[in-house]
C-alpha atoms as a PDB file:
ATOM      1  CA  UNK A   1      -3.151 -12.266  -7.958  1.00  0.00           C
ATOM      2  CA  UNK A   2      -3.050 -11.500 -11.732  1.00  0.00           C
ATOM      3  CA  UNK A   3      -3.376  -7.819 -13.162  1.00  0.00           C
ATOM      4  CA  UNK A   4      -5.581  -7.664 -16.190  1.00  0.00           C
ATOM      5  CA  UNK A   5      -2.900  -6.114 -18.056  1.00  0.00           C
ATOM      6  CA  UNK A   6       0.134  -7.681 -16.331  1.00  0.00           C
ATOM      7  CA  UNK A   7       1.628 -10.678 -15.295  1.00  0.00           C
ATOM      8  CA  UNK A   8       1.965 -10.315 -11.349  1.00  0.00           C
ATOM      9  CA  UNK A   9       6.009 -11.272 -11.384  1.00  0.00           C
ATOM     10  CA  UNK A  10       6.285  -8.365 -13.744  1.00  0.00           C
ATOM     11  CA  UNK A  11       4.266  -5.572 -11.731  1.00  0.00           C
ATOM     12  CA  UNK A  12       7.683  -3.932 -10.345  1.00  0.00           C
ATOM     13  CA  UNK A  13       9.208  -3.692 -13.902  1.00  0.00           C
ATOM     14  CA  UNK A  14       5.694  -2.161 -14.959  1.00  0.00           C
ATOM     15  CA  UNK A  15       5.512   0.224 -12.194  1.00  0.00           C
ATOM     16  CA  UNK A  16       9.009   1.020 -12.874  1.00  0.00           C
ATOM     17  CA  UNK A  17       8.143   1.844 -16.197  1.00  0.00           C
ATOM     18  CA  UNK A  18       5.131   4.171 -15.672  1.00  0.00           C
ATOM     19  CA  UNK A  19       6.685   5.566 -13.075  1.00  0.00           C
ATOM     20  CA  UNK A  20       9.752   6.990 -15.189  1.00  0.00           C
ATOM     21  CA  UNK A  21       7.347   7.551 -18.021  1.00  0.00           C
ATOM     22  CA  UNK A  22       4.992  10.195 -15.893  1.00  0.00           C
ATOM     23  CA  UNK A  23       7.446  10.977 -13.763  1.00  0.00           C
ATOM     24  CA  UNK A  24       6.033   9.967 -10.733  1.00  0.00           C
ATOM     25  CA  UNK A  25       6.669   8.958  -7.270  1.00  0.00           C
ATOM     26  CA  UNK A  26       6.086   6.182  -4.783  1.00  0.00           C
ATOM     27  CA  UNK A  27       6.011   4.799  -1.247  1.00  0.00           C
ATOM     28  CA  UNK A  28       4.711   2.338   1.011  1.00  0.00           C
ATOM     29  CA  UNK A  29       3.237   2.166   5.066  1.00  0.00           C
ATOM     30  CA  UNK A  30       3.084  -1.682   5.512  1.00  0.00           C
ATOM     31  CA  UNK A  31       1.934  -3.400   8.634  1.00  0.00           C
ATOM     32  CA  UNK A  32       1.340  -7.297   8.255  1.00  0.00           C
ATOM     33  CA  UNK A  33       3.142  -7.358   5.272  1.00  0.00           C
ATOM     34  CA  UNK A  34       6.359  -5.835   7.443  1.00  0.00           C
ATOM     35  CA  UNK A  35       8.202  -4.661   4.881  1.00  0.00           C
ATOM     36  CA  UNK A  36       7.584  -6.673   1.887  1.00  0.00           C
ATOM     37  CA  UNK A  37       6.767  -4.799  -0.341  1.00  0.00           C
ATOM     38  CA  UNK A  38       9.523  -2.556  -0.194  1.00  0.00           C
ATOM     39  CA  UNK A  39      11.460  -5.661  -0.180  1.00  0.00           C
ATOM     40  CA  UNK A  40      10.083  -6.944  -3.630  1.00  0.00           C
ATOM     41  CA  UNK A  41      10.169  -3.422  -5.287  1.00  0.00           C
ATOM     42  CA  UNK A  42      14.146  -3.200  -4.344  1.00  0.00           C
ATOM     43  CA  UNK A  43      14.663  -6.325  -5.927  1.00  0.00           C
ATOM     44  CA  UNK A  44      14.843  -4.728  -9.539  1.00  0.00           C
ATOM     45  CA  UNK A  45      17.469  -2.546 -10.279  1.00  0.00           C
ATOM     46  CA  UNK A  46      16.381   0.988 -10.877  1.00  0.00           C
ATOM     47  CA  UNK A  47      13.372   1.068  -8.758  1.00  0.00           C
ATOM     48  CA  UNK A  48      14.950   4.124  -7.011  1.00  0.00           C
ATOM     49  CA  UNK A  49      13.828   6.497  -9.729  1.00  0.00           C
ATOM     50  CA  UNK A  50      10.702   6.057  -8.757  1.00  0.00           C
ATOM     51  CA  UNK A  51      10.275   3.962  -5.579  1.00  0.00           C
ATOM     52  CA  UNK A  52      11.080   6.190  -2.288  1.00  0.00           C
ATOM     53  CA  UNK A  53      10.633   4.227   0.686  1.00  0.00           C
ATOM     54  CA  UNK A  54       8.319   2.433   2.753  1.00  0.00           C
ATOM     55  CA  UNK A  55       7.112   2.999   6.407  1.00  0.00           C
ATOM     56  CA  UNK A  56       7.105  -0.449   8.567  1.00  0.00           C
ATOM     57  CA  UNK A  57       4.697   0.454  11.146  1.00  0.00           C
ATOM     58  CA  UNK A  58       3.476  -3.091  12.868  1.00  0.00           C
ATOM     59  CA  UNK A  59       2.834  -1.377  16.066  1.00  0.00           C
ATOM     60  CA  UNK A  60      -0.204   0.870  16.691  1.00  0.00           C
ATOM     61  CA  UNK A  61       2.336   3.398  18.259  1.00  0.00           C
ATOM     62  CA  UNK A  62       4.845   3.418  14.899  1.00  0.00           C
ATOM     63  CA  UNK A  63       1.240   4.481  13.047  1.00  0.00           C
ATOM     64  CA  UNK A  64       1.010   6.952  15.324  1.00  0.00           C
ATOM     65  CA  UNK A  65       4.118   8.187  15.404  1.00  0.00           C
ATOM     66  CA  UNK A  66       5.331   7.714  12.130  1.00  0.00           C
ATOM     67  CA  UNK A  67       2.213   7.976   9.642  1.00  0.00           C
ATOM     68  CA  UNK A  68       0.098  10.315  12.094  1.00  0.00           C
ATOM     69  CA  UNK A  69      -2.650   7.833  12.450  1.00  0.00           C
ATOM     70  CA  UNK A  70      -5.241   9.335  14.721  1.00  0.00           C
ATOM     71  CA  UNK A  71      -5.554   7.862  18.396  1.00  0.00           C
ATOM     72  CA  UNK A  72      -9.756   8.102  17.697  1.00  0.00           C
ATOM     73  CA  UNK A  73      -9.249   5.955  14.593  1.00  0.00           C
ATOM     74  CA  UNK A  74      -7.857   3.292  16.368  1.00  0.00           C
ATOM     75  CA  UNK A  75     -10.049   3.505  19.265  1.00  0.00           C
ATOM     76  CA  UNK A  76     -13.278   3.337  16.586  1.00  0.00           C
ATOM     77  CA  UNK A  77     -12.475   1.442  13.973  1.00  0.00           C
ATOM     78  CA  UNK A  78      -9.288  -0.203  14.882  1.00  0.00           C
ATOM     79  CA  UNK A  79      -5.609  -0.554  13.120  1.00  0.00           C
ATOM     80  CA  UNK A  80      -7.418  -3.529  10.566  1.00  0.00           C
ATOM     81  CA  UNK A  81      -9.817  -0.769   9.046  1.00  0.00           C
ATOM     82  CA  UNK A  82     -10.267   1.302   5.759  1.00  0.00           C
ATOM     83  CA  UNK A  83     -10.101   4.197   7.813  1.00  0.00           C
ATOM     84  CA  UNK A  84      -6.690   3.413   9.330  1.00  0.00           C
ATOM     85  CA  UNK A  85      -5.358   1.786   5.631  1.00  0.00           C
ATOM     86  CA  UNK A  86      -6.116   5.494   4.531  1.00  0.00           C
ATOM     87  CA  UNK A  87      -4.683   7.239   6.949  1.00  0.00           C
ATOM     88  CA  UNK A  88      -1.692   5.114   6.937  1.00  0.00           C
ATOM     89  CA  UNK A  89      -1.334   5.763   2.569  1.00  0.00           C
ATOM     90  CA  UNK A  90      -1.822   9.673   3.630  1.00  0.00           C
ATOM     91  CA  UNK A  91       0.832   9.593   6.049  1.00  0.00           C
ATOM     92  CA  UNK A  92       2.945   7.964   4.097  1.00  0.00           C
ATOM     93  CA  UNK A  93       2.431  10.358   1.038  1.00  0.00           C
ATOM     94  CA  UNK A  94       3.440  13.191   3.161  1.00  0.00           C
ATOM     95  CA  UNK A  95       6.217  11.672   5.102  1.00  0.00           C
ATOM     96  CA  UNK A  96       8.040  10.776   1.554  1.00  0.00           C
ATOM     97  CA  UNK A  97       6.515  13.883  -0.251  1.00  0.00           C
ATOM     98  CA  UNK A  98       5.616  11.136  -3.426  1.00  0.00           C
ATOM     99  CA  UNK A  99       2.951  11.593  -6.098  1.00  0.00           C
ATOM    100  CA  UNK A 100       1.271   8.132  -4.280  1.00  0.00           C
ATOM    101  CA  UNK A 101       1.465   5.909  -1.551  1.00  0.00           C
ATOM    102  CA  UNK A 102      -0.523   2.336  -1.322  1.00  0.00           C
ATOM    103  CA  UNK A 103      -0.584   0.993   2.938  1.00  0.00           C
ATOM    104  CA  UNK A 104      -1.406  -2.299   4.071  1.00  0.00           C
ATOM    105  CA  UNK A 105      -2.861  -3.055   7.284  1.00  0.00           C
ATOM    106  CA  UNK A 106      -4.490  -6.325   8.381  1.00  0.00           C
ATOM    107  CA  UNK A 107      -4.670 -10.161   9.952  1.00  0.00           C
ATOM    108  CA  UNK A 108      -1.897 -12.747   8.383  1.00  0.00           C
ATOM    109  CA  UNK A 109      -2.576 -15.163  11.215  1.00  0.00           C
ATOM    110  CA  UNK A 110      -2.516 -17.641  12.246  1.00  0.00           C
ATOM    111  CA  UNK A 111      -3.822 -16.017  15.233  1.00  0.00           C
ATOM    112  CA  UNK A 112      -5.436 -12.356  16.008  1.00  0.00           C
ATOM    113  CA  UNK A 113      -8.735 -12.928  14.334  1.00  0.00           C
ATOM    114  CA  UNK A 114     -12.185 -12.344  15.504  1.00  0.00           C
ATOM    115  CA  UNK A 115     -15.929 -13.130  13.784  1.00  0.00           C
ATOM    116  CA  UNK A 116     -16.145  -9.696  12.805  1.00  0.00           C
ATOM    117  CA  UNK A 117     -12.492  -9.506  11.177  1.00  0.00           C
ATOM    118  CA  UNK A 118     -11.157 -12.983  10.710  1.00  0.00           C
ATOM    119  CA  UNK A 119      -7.700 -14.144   9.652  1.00  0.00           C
ATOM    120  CA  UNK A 120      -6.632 -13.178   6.099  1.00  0.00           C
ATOM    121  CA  UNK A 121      -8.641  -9.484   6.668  1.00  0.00           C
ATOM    122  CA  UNK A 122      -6.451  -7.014   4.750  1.00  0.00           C
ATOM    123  CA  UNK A 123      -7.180  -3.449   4.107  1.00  0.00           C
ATOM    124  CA  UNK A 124      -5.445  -1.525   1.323  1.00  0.00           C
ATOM    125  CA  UNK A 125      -5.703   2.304   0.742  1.00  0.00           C
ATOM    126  CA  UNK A 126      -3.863   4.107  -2.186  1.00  0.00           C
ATOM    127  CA  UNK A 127      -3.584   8.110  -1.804  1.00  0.00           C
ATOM    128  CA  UNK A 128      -2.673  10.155  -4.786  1.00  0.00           C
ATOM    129  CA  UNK A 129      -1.379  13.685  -5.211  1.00  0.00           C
ATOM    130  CA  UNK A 130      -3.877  15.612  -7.447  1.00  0.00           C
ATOM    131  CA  UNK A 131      -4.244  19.609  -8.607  1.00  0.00           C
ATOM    132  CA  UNK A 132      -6.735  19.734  -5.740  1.00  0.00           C
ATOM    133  CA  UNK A 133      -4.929  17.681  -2.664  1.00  0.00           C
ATOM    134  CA  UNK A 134      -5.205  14.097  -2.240  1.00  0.00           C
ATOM    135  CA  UNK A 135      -7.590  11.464  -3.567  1.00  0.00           C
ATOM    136  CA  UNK A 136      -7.725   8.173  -1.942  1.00  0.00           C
ATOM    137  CA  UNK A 137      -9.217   4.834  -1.664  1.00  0.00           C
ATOM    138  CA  UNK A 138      -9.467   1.881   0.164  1.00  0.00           C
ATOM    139  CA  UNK A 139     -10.999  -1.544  -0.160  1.00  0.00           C
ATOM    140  CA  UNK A 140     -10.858  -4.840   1.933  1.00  0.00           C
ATOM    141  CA  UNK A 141      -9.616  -8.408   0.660  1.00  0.00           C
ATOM    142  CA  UNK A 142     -10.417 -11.461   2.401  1.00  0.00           C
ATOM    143  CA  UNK A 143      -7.047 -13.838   1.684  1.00  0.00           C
ATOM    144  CA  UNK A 144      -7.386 -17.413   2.276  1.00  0.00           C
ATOM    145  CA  UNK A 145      -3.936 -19.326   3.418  1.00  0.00           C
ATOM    146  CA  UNK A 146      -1.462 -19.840   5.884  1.00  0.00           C
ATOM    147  CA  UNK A 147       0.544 -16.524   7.730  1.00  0.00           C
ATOM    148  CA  UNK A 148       2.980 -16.691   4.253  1.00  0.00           C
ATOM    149  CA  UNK A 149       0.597 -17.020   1.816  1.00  0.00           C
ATOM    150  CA  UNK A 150      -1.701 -14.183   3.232  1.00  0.00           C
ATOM    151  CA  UNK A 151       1.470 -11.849   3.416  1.00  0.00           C
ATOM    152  CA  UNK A 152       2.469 -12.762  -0.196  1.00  0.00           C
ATOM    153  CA  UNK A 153      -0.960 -12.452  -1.833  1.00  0.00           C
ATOM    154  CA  UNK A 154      -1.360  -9.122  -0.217  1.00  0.00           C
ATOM    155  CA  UNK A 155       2.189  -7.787  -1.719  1.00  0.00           C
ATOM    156  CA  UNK A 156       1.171  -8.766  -5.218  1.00  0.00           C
ATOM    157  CA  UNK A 157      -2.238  -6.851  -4.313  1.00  0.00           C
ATOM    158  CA  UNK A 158      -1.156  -3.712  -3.162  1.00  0.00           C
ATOM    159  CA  UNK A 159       1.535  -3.390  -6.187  1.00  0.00           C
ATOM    160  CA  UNK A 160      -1.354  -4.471  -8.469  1.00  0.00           C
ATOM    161  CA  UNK A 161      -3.380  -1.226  -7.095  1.00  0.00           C
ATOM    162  CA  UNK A 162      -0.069   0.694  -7.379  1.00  0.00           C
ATOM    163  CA  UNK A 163      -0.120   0.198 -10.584  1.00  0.00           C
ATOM    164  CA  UNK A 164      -3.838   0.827 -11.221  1.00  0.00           C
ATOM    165  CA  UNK A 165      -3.620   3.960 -10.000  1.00  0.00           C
ATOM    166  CA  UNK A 166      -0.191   5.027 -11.446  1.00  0.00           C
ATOM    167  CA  UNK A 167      -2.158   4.309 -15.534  1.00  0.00           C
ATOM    168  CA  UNK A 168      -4.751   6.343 -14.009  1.00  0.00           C
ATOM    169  CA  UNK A 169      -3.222   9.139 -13.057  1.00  0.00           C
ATOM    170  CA  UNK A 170      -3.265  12.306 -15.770  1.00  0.00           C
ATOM    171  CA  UNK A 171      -0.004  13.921 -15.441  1.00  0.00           C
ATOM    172  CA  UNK A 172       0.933  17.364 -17.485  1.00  0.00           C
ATOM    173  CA  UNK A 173       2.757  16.655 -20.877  1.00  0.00           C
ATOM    174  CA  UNK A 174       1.745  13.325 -20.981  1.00  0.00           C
ATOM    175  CA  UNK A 175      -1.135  11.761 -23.077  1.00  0.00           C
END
């Protein structure tokens, strides 16, 4: 995936870079991309001013437990949802205490698909500290590919968000 504004092999170094510049936070709750996106954040030296950590919950039970995804969520809509994707990014914004969070949830393959969410389903959801609460968002991407290609397109996806979001933001002292 390419960012409008970006190259995609330099979204870390951008998010980096807004990050320091509004002083804001980040962290992840991953589930099929199991921890990849941490992983590619931590690969740039001085990421830690601004990246926190990120939540690997594959299982439904680790969203439950660690994120506080809602047993009725899963029941209704299922862990490959917008609903769960947004729990997951609120969880993770309060189990890190950052200014945002971007989750993941969905199907790499190859198998695990059905006709009503087929292979290469992912969810995203980005939750933002604002004056009010929390703001947040999710949308669906359908990601054609084998089990590694789905996984990598959705890292470059969710960072791309990130980094949406991060420009969005309107932080005191800072135009």
């Amino acid at each position: 995936m390419k960012t409008e504004e970006t190259p995609e092999n330099a979204l870390p170094e951008a998010i980096l870079a807004v990050g320091r510049a509004k002083s804001l936070t980040l962290s992840c709750a991953e589930s099929c991309t199991g921890g990849a996106i941490g992983a590619y954040l931590t690969s740039l030296a001085g990421i830690s001013d601004v990246f926190m950590g990120s939540a690997v919950v594959y299982s439904n039970e680790a969203k439950k437990k660690l994120l506080g995804v809602e047993q009725g969520i899963l029941d209704e809509h299922g862990a490959v949802s917008g609903e769960c994707a947004e729990s997951m990014a609120r969880g993770a914004l309060e189990l890190y205490g950052t200014s945002l969070a971007v989750a993941v949830t969905g199907i790499a393959g190859p198998g695990g698909g059905s006709a009503e969410k087929p292979v290469g389903t992912v969810w995203f959801a980005v939750a933002s500290q604002t004056g009010d609460g929390v703001e947040c968002a999710s949308f669906v991407r359908s990601l054609g590919g084998d089990r590694e290609l789905v996984r990598e397109r959705a890292v470059r996806i969710a960072l791309g968000a990130v980094w949406r979001k991060m420009n969005e933001m309107r932080v005191p002292g800072f135009s």
